[in-house]
Every structure is written in structure tokens, then in C-alpha cells.
Protein backbone atom coordinates (compact mmCIF):
# COMPACT_ATOMS: atom_id res chain seq x y z
CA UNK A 1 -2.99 16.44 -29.31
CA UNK A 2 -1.38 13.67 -27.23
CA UNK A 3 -2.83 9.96 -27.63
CA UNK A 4 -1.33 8.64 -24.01
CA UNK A 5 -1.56 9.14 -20.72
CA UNK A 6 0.84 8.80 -17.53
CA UNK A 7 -0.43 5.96 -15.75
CA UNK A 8 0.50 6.06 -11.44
CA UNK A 9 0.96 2.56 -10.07
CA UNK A 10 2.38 4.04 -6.69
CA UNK A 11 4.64 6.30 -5.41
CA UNK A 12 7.88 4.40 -3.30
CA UNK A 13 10.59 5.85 -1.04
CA UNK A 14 13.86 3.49 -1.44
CA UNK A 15 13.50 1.67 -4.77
CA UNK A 16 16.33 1.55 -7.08
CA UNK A 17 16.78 1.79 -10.47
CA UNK A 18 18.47 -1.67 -10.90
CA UNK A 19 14.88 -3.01 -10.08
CA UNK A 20 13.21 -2.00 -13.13
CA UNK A 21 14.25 -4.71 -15.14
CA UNK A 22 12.36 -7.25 -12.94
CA UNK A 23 8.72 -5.03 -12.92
CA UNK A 24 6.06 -7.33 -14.12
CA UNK A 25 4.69 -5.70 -17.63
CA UNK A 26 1.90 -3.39 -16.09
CA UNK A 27 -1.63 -2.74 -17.42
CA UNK A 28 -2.63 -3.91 -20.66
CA UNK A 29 -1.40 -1.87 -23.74
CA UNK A 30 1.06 0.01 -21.70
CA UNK A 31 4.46 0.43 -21.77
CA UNK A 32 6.67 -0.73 -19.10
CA UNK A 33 6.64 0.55 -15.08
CA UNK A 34 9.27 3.04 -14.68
CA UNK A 35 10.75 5.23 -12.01
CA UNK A 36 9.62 9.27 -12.29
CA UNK A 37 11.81 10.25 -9.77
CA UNK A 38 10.67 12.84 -7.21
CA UNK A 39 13.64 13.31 -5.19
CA UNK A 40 17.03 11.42 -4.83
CA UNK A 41 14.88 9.08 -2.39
CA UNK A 42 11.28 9.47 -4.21
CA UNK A 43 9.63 8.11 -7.36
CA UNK A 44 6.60 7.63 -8.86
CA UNK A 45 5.89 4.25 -10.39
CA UNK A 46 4.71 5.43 -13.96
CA UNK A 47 3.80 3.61 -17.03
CA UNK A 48 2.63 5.41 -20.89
CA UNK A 49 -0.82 4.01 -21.34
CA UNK A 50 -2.78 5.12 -25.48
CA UNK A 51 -5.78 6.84 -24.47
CA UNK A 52 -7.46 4.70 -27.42
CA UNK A 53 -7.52 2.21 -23.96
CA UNK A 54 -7.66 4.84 -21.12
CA UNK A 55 -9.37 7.52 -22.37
CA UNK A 56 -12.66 8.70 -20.68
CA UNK A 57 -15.24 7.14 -22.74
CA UNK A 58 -12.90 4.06 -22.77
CA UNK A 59 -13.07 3.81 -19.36
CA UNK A 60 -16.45 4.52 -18.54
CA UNK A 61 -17.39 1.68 -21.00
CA UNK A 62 -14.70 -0.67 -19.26
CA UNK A 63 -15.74 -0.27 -16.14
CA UNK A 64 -18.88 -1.53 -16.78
CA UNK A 65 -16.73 -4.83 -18.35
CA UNK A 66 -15.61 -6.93 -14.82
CA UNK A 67 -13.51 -9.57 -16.87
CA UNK A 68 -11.85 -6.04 -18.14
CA UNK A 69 -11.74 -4.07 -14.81
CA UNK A 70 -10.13 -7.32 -13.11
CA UNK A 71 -7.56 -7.52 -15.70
CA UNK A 72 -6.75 -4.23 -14.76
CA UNK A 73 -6.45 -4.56 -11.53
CA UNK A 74 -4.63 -7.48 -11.37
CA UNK A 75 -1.98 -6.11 -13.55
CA UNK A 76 -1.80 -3.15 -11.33
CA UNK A 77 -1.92 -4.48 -8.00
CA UNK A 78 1.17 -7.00 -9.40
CA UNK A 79 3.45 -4.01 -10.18
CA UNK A 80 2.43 -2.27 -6.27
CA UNK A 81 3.04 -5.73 -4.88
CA UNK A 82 6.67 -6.16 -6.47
CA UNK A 83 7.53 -2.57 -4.71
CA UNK A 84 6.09 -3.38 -1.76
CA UNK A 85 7.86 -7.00 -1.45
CA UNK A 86 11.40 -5.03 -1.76
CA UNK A 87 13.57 -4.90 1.53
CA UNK A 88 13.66 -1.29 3.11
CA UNK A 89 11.06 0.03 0.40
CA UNK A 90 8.26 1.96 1.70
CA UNK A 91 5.32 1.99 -1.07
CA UNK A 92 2.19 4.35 -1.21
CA UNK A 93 0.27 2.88 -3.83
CA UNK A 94 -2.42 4.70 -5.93
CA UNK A 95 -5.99 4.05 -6.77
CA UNK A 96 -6.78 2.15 -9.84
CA UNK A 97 -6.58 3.68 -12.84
CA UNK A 98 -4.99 7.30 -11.53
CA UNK A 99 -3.80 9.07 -14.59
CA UNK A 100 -2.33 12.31 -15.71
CA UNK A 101 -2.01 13.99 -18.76
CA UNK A 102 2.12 13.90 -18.99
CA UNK A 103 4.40 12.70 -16.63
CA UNK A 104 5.71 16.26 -15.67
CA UNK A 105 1.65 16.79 -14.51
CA UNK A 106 2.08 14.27 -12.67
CA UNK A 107 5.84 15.15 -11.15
CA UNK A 108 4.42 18.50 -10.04
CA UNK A 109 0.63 17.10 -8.65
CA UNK A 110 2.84 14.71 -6.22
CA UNK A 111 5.41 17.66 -5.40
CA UNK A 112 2.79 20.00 -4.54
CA UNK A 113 1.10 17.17 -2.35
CA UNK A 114 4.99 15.72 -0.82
CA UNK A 115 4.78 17.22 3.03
CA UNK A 116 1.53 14.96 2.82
CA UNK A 117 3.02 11.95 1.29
CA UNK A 118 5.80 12.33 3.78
CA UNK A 119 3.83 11.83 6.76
CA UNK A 120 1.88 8.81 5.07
CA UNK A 121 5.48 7.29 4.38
CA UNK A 122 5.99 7.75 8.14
CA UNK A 123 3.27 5.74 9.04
CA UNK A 124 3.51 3.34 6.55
CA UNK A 125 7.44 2.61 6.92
CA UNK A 126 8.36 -0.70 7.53
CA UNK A 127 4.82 -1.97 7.75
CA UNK A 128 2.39 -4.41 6.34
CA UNK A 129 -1.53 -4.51 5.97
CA UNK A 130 -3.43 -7.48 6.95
CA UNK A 131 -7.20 -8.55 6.27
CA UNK A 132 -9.52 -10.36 8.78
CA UNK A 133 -12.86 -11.24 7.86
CA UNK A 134 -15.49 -12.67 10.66
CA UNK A 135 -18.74 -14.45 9.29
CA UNK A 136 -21.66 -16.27 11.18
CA UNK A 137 -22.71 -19.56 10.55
CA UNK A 138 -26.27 -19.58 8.62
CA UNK A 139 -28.87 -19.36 11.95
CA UNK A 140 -30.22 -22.59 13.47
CA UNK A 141 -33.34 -23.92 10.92
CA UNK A 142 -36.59 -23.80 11.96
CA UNK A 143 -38.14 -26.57 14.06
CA UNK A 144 -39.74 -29.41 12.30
CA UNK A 145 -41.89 -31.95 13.11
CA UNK A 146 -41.15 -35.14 13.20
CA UNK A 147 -42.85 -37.84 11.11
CA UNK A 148 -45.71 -39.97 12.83
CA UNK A 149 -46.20 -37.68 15.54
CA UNK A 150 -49.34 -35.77 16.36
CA UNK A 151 -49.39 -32.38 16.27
CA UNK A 152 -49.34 -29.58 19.35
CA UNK A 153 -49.86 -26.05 18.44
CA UNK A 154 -48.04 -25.31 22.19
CA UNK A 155 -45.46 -27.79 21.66
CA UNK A 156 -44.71 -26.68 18.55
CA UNK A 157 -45.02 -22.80 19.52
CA UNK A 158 -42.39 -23.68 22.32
CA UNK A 159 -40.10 -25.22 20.07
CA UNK A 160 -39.97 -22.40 17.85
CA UNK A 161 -39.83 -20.18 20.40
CA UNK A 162 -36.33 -22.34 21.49
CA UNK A 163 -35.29 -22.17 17.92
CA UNK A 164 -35.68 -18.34 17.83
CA UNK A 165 -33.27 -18.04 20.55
CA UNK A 166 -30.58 -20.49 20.30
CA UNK A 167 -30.33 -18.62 17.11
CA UNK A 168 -30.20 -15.25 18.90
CA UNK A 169 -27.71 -16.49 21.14
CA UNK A 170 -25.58 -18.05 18.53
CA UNK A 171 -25.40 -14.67 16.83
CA UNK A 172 -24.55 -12.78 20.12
CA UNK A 173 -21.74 -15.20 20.97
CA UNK A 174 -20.45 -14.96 17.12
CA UNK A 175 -20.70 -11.03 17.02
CA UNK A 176 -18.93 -11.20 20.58
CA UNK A 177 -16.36 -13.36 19.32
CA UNK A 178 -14.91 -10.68 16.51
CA UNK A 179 -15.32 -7.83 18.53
CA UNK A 180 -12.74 -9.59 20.92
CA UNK A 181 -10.44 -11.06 17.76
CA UNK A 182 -10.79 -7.08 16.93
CA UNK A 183 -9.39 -6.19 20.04
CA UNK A 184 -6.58 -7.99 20.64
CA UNK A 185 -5.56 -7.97 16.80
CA UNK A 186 -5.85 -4.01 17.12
CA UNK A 187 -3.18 -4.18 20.06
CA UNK A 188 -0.28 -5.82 17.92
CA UNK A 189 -1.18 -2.89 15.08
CA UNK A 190 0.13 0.36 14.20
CA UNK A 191 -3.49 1.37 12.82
CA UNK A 192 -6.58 -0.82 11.84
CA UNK A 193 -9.66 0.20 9.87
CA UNK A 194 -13.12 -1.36 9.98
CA UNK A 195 -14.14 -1.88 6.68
CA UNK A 196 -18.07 -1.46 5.53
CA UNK A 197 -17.84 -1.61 1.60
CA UNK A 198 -20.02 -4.77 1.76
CA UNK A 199 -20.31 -6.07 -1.66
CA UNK A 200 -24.14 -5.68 -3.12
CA UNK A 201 -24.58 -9.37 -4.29
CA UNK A 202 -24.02 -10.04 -0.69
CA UNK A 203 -26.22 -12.07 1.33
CA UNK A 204 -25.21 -10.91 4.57
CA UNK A 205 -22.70 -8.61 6.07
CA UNK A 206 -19.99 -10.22 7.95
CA UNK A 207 -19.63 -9.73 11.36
CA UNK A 208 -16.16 -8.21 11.15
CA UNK A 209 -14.29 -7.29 8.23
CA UNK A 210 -11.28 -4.82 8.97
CA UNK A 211 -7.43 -4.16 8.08
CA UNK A 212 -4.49 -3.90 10.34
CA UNK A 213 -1.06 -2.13 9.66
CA UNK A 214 1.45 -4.21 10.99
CA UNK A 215 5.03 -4.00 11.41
CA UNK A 216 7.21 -6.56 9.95
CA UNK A 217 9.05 -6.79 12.89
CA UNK A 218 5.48 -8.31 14.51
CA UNK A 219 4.29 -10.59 11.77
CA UNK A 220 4.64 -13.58 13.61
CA UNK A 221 3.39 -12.55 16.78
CA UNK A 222 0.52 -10.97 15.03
CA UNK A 223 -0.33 -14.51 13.20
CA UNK A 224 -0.07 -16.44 16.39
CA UNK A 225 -2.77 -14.08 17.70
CA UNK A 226 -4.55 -14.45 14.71
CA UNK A 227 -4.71 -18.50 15.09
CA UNK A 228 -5.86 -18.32 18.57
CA UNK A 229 -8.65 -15.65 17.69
CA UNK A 230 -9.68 -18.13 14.36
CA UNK A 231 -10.33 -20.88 17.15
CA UNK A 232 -11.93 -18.94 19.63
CA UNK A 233 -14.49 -17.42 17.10
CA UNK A 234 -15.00 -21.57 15.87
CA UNK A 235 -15.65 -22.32 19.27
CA UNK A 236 -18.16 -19.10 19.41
CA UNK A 237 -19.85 -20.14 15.69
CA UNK A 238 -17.90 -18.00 13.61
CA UNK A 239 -15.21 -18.60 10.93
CA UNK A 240 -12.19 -16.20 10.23
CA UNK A 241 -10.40 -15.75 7.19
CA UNK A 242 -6.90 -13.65 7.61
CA UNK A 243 -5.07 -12.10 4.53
CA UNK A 244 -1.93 -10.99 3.57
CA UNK A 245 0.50 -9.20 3.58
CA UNK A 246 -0.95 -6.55 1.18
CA UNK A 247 0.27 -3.30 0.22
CA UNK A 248 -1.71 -0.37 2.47
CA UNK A 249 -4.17 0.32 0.76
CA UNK A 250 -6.82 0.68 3.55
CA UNK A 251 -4.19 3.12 5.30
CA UNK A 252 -3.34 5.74 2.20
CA UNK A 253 -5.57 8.72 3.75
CA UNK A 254 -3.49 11.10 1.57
CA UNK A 255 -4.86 9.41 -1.73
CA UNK A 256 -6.94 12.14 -3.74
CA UNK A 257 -7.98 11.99 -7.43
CA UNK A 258 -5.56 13.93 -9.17
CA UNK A 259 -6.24 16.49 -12.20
């Protein structure tokens, strides 16, 4: 009975060999990231992982261990990223902790499933994701009263009433604001995904939070859009937060769980 596992960082079109020597180490416990190739243009990122780690009751007890589970994730999301950074190297990366029984499992699963990774390649080649997060300020406090002066249940009433909507207008502006930073970041993409995975310890959703593919060859014009959308969202009440450049995650539609 085996004791490891094949472990899937990604799958890349255009990597070389003469790469593998720079690969950060991979996850924990595991041997180095190596190239399974699929074709003479097609590899799987692979790395031997002891199922004394990765096994299923392993994992189900690890995942319930965040300091463990982010560990993890860094180490894989380091391996993807040094793929991804590589000039004419188009990278499809996997889900955390995708694993096969032996590599040749593995070989076939992605052979059987290569018209569809060829048409995700397409769409991801020579592209970049980016992250843009839109958040409200906290709404206007409540009117108080100030000291030494006598109470009015109508004055008071009135004021509140004021209160109630300058915050309702605040949050209309703000919610306007990143649907238009949406828009015109959309127009410099080759795809972009709203995102609505809000975290539960949460206080509030944002009021955008979405990914764009964008070509390399548009970066720049893509930030510069970005900058002016960050200042017209302060100017509306909202703050924006861009990432990147990340592998494409958000844009991997062919990613299934293997068997």
C-alpha cells in the first residue's frame, strides 16, 4: 500500500525544465515541485507528499488548524506564483490541496480533461488577474445633543430624521461609485468576476469585490484607470483597495476535484 500522494500545484504550457532548480520547496513534508509532462508543451506541476501529512483524516483534522491551512497555502500559492511570473508561460493553477493517488492518475485525469484545459489556456494566455475591493465608510452617527441645551422631541426627531438620510445618501453615492469603477475596469479586461465569498467574521459586505483578467500588454493602462476610479470612489465615501497581479484563479472554470 503506497504512503504518498501526487500533489498538483498547477498545470503550465511553456515552462522549461531548466526552471526547476529555482522552484521554491513546496508544501510542507513534500518533496520538491517537478514537471509531469503532458505533452512536449504541457506539464503538470507535481510534488510527492507522505499521506502520514495528506491523508484524509490528516486533512480533515488540518483543515480545521488555520495556522496549518495557511502554511499550506502559502507554500502552494509560492510555487503557482513562480510559474506564473515566467515570460511566455501560461499557468492554470489547481485548487489547494488537489491530489492523486500516483502521478500516472494524475497524467491520465488531466489527458482525459486536455481539449478543456486547452481552451482555459486560450483565455488565460498572456494574461493577469487583478483584485478590487470597494468598502463604505461606517454610516454617519446618530445625532446627539449637545450639552446645556434644552431638549425638543421635534428638533431632535428632525435631526435624526437628517441623520437617517445623509446616511442613505452616503451609501447610494458609495454603492454608485463601484458600480462605475466596475464598469470602466471591466472595459480594459478580458473577463471579470464579481466575487460574493464574503468572509463570516465579516461585519459588512463590501460594496464591490471582483477580479479582472488582464492582459499584460494593458497593465498600465488598467492601473491608471484604477487610480482615477480609487479617487472618484474617495470623493463618493468609499475606499478601494486593488491587488495584484495574481495567478487566475477566479478565471479556472475548468477546475474539478479530481479522483
Amino acid at each position: 500500500m503506497s504512503t504518498t500522494a501526487i500533489y498538483v500545484y498547477c498545470v503550465v504550457r511553456g515552462a522549461k525544465r531548466s526552471s526547476r532548480g529555482r522552484v521554491p520547496r513546496g508544501l510542507p513534508g513534500s518533496s520538491a515541485p517537478s514537471l509531469a509532462p503532458l505533452s512536449t508543451s504541457v506539464s503538470l506541476i507535481v510534488g510527492e507528499v507522505p499521506l502520514e501529512l495528506y491523508g484524509t483524516e490528516q486533512l480533515e483534522r488540518g483543515l480545521r488548524d488555520l495556522d496549518w491551512v495557511g502554511a499550506a497555502a502559502m507554500a502552494h500559492e509560492a510555487v503557482v506564483e513562480h510559474f506564473a511570473r515566467q515570460t511566455g508561460v501560461t499557468v492554470i493553477p489547481m485548487k489547494l490541496f488537489t491530489m492523486f493517488s500516483s502521478q500516472a492518475r494524475a497524467t491520465a485525469e488531466m489527458k482525459r480533461r486536455r481539449p478543456e484545459l486547452d481552451e482555459v489556456f486560450a483565455r488565460l494566455r498572456g494574461c493577469e488577474e487583478w483584485g478590487v475591493r470597494i468598502a463604505g465608510r461606517r454610516a454617519t452617527p446618530g445625532t446627539k445633543r449637545p450639552p446645556g441645551v434644552a431638549p425638543s422631541g421635534t428638533a431632535f426627531l428632525t435631526a435624526r430624521k437628517q441623520a437617517r438620510d445623509k446616511a442613505r445618501e452616503e451609501i447610494r453615492m458609495a454603492a454608485e461609485a463601484a458600480e462605475a469603477a466596475y464598469d470602466v475596469l471591466a472595459a480594459h479586461a478580458r473577463d471579470s468576476r464579481r466575487r460574493d465569498d464574503v468572509p463570516d467574521a465579516a461585519s459588512a459586505p463590501p460594496l464591490l469585490d471582483a477580479a479582472f483578467l488582464i492582459p499584460a500588454s494593458r497593465r498600465a493602462r488598467f492601473r491608471a484607470t484604477a487610480r482615477r476610479a480609487a479617487a472618484a470612489c474617495a470623493q463618493a465615501g468609499a475606499a478601494m483597495t486593488l491587488s495584484g497581479p495574481w495567478p487566475a484563479y477566479n478565471f479556472v472554470d475548468a477546475q474539478r476535484e479530481p479522483q
